[in-house]
Protein backbone atom coordinates (compact mmCIF):
# COMPACT_ATOMS: atom_id res chain seq x y z
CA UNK A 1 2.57 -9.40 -15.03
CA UNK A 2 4.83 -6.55 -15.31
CA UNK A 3 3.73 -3.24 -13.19
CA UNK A 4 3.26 0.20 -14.73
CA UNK A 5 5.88 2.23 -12.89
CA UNK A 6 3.90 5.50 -13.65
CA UNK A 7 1.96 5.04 -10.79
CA UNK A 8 0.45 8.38 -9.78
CA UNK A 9 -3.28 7.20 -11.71
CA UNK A 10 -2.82 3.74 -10.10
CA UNK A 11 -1.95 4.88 -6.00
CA UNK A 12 -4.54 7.57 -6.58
CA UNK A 13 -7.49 5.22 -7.54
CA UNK A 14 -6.11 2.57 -5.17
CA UNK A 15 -6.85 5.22 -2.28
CA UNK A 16 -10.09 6.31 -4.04
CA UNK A 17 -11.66 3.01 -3.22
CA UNK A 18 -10.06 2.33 0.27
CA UNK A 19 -13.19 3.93 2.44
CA UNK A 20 -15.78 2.29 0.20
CA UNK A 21 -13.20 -1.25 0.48
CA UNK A 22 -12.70 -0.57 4.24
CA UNK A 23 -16.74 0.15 5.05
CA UNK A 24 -17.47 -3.50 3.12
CA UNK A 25 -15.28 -5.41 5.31
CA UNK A 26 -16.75 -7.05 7.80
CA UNK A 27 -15.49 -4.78 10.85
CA UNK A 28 -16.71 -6.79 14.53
CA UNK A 29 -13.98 -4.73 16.42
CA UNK A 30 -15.28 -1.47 15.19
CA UNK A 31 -12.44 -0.36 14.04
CA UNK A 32 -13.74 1.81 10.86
CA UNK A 33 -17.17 2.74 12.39
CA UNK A 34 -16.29 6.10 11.76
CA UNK A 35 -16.03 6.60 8.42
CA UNK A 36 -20.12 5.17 7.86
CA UNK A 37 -20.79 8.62 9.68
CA UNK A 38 -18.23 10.67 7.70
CA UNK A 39 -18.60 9.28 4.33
CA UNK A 40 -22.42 7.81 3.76
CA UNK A 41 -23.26 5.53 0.85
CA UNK A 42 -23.12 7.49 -2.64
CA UNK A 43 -20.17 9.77 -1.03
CA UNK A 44 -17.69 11.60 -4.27
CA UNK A 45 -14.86 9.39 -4.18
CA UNK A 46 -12.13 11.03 -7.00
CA UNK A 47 -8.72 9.76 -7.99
CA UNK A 48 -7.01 13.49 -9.24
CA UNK A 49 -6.35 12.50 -12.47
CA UNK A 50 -9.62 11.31 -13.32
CA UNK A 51 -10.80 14.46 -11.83
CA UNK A 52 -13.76 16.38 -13.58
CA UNK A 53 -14.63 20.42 -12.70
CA UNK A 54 -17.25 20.07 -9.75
CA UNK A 55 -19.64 22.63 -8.82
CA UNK A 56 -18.28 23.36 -5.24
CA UNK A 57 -21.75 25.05 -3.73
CA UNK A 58 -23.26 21.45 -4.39
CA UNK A 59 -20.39 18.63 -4.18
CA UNK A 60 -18.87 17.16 -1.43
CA UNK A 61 -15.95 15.43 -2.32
CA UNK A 62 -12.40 13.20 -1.36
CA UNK A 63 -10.07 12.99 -4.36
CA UNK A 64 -6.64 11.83 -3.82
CA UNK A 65 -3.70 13.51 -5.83
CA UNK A 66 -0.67 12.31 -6.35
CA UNK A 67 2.87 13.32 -7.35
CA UNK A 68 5.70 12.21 -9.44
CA UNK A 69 7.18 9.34 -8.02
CA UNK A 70 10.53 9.43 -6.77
CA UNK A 71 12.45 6.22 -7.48
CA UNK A 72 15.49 7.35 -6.25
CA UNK A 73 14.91 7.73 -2.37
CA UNK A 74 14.84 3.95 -1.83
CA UNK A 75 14.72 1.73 -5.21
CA UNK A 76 13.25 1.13 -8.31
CA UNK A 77 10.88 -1.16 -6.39
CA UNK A 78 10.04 1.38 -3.63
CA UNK A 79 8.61 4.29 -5.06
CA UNK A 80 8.00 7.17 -2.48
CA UNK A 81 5.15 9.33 -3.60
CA UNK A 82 3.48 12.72 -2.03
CA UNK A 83 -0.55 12.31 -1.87
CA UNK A 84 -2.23 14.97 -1.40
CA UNK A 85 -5.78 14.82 -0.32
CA UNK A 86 -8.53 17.37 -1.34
CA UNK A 87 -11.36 17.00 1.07
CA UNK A 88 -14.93 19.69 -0.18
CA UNK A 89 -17.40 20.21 1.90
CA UNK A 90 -20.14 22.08 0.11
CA UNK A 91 -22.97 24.40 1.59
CA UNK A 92 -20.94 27.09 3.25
CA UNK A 93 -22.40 30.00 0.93
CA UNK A 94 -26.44 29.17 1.90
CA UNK A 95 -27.11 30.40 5.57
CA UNK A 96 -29.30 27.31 6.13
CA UNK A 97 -26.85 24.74 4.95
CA UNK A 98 -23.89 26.66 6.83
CA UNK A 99 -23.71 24.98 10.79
CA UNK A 100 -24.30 20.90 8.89
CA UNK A 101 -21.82 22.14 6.20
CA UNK A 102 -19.42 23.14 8.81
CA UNK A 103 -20.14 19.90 11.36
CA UNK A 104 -19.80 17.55 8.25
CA UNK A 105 -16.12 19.08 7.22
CA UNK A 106 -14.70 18.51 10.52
CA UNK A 107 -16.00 15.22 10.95
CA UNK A 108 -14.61 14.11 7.44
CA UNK A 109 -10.90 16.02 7.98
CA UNK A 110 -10.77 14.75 11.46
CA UNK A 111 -12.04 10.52 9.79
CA UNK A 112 -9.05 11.11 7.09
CA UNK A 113 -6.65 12.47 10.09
CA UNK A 114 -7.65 8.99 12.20
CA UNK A 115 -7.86 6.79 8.93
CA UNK A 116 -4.01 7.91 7.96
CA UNK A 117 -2.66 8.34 11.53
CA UNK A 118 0.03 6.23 13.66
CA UNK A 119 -2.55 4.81 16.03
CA UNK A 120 -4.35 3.02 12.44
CA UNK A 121 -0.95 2.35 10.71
CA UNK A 122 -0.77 -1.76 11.23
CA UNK A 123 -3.83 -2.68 10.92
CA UNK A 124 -4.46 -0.77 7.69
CA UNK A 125 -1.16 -1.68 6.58
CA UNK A 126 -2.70 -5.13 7.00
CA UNK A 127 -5.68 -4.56 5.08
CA UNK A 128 -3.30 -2.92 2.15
CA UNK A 129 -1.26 -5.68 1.64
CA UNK A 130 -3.30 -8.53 2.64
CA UNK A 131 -3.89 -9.92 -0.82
CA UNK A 132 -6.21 -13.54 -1.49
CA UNK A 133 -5.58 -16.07 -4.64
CA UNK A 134 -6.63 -13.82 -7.15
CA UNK A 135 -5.95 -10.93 -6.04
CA UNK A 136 -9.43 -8.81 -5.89
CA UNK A 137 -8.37 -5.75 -3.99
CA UNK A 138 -8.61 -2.84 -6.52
CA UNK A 139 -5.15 -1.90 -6.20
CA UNK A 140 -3.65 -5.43 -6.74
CA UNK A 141 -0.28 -5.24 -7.48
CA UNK A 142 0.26 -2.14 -5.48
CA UNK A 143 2.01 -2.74 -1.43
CA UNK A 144 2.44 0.02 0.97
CA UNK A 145 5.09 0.31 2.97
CA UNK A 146 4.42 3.80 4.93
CA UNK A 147 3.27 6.88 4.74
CA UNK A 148 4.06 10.08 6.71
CA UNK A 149 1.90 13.15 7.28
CA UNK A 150 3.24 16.15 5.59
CA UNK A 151 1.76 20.26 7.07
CA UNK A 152 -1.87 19.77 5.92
CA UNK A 153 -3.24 23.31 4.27
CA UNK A 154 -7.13 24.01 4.60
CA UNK A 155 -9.16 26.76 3.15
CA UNK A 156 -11.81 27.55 1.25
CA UNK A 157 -12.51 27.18 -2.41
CA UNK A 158 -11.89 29.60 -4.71
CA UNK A 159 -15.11 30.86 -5.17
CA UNK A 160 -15.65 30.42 -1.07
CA UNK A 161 -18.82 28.27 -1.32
CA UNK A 162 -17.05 25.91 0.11
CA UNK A 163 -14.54 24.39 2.47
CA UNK A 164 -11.38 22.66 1.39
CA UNK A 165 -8.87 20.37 3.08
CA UNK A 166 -5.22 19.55 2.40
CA UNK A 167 -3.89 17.12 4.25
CA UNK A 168 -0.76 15.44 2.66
CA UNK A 169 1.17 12.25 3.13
CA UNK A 170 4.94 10.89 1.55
CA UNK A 171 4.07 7.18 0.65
CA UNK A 172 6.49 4.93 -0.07
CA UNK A 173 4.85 1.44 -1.59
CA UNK A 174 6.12 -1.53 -3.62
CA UNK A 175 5.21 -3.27 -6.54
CA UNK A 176 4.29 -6.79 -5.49
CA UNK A 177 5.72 -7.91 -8.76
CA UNK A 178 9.13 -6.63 -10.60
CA UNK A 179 8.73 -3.81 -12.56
CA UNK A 180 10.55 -3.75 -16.15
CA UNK A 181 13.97 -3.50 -15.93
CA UNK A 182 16.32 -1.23 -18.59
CA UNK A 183 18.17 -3.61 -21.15
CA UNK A 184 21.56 -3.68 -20.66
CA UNK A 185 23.52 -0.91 -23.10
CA UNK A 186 26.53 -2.53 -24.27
CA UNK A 187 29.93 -0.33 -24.75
């Protein structure tokens, strides 16, 4: 199996289905118990370029965006790649909605914060790359290697009915398997 080296679609739905992946594990040491409360069953899950227009006074969502990779930093084989995240919280605009509205956004900026932070970084490194025979994980084929926080922007959405997060990260995985190499151009 040869990877697909444009791999903005395939890091995006690979972190699109890490909460749901993360909250089905088996997790004794309680190591994830905070996403159940951030992210309940039935929770928007979005890879950007699968991305439909959402009504933002009604939909609370996580989609993960990513850039262009850039081969060059590293390797061919090491891709690093700028996610951005784009956390909604909806029901701001309604008075009655507002204070939940609020409390949910922080709890879901500060559960992505934790999820992507240094104190998390081995042992969801582990779950990344920790692959079985098949491979099941929904981003088989895909490693990760690191990931950085970048300045995270928040705001609200343009219409202001609701709140939006930003925070970034600079990725830099690895295709478990060689991608295609150029043929050789003879002079």
């Amino acid at each position: 199996m040869k990877p697909n080296t444009a791999i903005q679609l395939d890091l995006e739905r690979a972190l699109k289905s890490l909460i749901p992946y993360l909250q089905s594990l088996e997790d004794s040491p309680g190591l994830w118990d905070f996403l159940d409360d951030a992210f309940p069953s039935g929770f928007l899950f979005m890879a950007g370029h699968e991305a439909t227009t959402l009504p933002d006074d009604k939909t609370s969502f996580l989609a993960f965006i990513a850039s262009l990779p850039d081969y060059r930093l590293l390797a061919m084989r090491y891709p690093a790649v700028v996610v951005r995240v784009e956390l909604g919280t909806a029901g701001i605009a309604d008075e009655t909605t507002r204070p939940a509205a609020i409390a949910q956004h922080s709890l879901r900026t500060a559960a992505i914060i934790r999820l992507f932070s240094q104190w998390y970084f081995d042992v969801l490194r582990e779950v990344f790359n920790a692959a079985n025979d098949p491979d099941t994980r929904p981003w088989a084929g895909l490693g990760f290697d690191a990931w950085n926080a970048q300045p995270p922007l928040e705001g609200q959405s343009p219409t202001g009915k609701s709140f939006i997060a930003n925070p970034s990260y600079n990725f830099i995985v690895h295709f478990e398997v060689e991608p295609d190499q150029p043929a050789a151009v003879e002079s």
